[in-house]
C-alpha atoms as a PDB file:
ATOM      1  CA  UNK A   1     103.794  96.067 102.994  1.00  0.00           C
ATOM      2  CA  UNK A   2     106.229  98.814 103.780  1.00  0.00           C
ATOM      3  CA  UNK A   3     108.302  98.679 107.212  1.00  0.00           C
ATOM      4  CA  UNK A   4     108.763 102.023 109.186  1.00  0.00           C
ATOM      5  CA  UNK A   5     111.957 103.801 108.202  1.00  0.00           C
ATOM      6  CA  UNK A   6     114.499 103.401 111.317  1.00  0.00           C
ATOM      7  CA  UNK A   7     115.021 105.899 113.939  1.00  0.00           C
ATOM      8  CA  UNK A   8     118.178 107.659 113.214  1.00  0.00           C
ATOM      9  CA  UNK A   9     119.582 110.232 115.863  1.00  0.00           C
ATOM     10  CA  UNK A  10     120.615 113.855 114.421  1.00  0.00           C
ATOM     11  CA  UNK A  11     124.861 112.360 114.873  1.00  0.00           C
ATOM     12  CA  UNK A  12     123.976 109.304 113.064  1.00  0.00           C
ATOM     13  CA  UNK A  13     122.316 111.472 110.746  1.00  0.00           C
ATOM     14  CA  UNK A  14     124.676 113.729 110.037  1.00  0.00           C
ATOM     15  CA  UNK A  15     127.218 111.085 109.396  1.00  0.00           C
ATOM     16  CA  UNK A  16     125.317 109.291 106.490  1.00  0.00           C
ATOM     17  CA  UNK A  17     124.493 112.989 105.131  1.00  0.00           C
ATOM     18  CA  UNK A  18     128.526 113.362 104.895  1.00  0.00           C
ATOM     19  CA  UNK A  19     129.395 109.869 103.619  1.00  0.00           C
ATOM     20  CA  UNK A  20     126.364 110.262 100.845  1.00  0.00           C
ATOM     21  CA  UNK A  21     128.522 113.402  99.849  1.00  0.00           C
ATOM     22  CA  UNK A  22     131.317 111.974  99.941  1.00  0.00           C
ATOM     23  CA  UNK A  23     130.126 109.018  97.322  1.00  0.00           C
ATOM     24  CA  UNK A  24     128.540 111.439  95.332  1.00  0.00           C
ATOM     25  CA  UNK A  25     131.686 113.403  95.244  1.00  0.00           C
ATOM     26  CA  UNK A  26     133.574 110.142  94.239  1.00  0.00           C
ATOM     27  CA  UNK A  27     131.101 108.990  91.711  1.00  0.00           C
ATOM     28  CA  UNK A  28     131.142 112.845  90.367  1.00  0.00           C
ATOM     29  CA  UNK A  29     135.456 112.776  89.857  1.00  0.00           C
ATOM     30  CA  UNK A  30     134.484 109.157  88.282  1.00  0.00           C
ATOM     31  CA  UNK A  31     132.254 111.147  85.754  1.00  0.00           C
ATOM     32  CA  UNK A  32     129.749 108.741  85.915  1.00  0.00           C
ATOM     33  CA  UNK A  33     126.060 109.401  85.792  1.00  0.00           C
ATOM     34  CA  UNK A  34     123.540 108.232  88.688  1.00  0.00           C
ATOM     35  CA  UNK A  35     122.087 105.900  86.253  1.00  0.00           C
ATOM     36  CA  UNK A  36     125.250 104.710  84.998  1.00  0.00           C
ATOM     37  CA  UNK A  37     125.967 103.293  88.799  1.00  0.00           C
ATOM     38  CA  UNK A  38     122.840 102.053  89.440  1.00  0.00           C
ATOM     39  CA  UNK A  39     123.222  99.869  86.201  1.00  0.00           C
ATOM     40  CA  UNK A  40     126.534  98.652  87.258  1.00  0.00           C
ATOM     41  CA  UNK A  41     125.318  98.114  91.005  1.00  0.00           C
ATOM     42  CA  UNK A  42     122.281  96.453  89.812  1.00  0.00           C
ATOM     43  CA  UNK A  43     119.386  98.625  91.549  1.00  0.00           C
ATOM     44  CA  UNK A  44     117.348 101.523  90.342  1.00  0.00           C
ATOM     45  CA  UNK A  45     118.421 105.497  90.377  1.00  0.00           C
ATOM     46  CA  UNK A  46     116.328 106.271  93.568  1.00  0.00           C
ATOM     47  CA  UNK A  47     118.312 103.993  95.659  1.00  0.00           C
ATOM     48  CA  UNK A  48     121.502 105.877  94.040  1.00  0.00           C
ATOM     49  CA  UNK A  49     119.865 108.589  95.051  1.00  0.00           C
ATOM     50  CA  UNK A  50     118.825 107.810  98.899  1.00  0.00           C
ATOM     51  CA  UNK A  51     122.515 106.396  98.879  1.00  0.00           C
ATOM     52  CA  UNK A  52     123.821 110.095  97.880  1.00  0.00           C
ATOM     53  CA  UNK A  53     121.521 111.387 100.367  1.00  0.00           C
ATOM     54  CA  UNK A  54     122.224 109.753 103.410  1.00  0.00           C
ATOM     55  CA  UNK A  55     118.539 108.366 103.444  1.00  0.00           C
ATOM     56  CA  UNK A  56     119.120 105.643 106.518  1.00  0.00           C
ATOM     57  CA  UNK A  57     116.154 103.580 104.595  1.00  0.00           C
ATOM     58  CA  UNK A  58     118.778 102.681 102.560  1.00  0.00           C
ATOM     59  CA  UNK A  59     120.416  98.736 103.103  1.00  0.00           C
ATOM     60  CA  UNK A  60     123.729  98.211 103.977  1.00  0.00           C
ATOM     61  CA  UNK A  61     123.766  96.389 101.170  1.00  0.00           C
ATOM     62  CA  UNK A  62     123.006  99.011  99.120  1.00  0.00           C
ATOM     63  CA  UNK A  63     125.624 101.349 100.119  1.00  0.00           C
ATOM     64  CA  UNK A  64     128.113  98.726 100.015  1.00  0.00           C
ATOM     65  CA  UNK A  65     127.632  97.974  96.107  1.00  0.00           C
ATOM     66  CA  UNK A  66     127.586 101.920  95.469  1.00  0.00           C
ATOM     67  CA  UNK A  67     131.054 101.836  97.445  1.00  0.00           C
ATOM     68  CA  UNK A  68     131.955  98.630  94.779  1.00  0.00           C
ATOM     69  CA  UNK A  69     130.674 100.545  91.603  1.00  0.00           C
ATOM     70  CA  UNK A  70     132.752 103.304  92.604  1.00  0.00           C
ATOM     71  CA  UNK A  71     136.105 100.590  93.717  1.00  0.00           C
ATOM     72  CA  UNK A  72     135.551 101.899  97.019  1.00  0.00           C
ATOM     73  CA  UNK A  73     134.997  98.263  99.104  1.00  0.00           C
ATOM     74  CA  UNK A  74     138.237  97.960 100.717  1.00  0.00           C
ATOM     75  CA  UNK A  75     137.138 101.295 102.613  1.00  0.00           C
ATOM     76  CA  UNK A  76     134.302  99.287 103.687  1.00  0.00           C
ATOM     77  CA  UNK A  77     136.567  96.498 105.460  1.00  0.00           C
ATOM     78  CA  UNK A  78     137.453  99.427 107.404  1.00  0.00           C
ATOM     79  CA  UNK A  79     134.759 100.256 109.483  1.00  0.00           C
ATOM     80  CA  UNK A  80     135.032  99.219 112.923  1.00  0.00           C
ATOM     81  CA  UNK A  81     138.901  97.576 112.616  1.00  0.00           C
ATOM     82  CA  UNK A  82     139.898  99.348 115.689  1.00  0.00           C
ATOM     83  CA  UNK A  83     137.327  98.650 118.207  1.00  0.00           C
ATOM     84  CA  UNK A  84     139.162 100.135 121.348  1.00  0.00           C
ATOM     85  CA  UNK A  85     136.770 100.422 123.625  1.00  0.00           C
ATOM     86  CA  UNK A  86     135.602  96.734 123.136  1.00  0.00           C
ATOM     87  CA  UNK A  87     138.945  95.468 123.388  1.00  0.00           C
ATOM     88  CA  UNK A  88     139.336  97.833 126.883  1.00  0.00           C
ATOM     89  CA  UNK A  89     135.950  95.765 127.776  1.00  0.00           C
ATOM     90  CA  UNK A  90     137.289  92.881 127.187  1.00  0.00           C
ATOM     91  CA  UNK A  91     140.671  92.640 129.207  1.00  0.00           C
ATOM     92  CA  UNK A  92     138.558  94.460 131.967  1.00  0.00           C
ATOM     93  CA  UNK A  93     136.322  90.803 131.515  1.00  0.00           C
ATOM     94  CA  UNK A  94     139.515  88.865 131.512  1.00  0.00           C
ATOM     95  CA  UNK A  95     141.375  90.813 134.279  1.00  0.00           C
ATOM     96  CA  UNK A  96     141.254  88.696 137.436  1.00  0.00           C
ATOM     97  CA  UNK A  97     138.929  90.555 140.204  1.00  0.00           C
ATOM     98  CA  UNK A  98     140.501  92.195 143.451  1.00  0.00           C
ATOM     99  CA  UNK A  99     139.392  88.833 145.364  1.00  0.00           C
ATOM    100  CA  UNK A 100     140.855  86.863 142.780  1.00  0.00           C
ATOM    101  CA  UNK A 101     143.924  88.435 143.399  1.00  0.00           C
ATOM    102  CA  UNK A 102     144.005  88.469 147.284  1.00  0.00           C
ATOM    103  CA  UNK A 103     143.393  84.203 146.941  1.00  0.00           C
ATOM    104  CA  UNK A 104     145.847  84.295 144.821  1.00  0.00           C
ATOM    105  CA  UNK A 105     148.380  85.945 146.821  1.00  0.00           C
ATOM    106  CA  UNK A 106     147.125  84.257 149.986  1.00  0.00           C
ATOM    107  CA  UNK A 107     148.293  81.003 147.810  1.00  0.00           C
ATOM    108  CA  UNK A 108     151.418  82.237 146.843  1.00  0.00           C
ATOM    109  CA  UNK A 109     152.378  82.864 150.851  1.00  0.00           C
ATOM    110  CA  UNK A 110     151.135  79.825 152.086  1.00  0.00           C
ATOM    111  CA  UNK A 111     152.799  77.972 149.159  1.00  0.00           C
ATOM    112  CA  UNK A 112     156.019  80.393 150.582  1.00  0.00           C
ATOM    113  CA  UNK A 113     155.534  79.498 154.335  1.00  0.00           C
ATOM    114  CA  UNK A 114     155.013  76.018 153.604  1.00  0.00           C
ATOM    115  CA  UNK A 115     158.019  75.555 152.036  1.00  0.00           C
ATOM    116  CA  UNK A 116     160.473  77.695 154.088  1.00  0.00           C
ATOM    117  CA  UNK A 117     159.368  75.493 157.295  1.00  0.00           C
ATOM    118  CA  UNK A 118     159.827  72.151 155.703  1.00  0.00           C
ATOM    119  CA  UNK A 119     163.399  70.649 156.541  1.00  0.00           C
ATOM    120  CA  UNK A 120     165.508  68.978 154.546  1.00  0.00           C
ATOM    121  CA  UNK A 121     166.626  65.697 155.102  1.00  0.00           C
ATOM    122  CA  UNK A 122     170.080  64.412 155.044  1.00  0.00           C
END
């Protein structure tokens, strides 16, 4: 049973295309054969080849051995490090509202008025 290859837009496309280029590229200055990294990543020369293609049937998984073959994993660990717009999301979550801050404030001068009328006592 075969599952329906994934819809890819033309961007995401285009950026597989370059980073199958970019291992072939690698695995080319390696001078090492297709079948040479298949055997070392453990899967047959088509998937090498889908790999080099940017064919988005292609696992993770299988990308990320091709990337180990080639001693290319620690670029892997770098793939969404620097998530800026989450983090923006994020302190915009933790970020008190506008009414938050008005009770607040409205606390704060009570707290004020309450204690600037109290007296002191001798």
């Amino acid at each position: 049973m075969s599952s329906k290859p994934p819809i890819v837009f033309p961007q995401e496309q285009t950026l597989l295309i370059a980073l199958g280029e970019r291992l072939r590229l690698a695995r080319l200055r390696r001078k090492l054969s297709t079948a040479v990294v298949a055997q070392r990543a453990g899967m047959s020369r088509t998937s090498v080849y889908k790999v080099e293609a940017g064919d988005a049937g292609a696992t993770l998984g299988t990308y990320l051995r091709v990337l180990a073959v080639l001693g290319l994993q620690a670029d892997f660990n770098a793939l969404a490090a620097d998530d800026k717009v989450g983090r923006k999301l994020q302190d915009l979550a933790l970020a008190p509202s506008p009414a938050e801050r008005r009770q607040r404030r409205a606390n704060v001068q009570s707290t004020m008025t309450v204690d600037s009328t109290s007296e002191v006592m001798p």
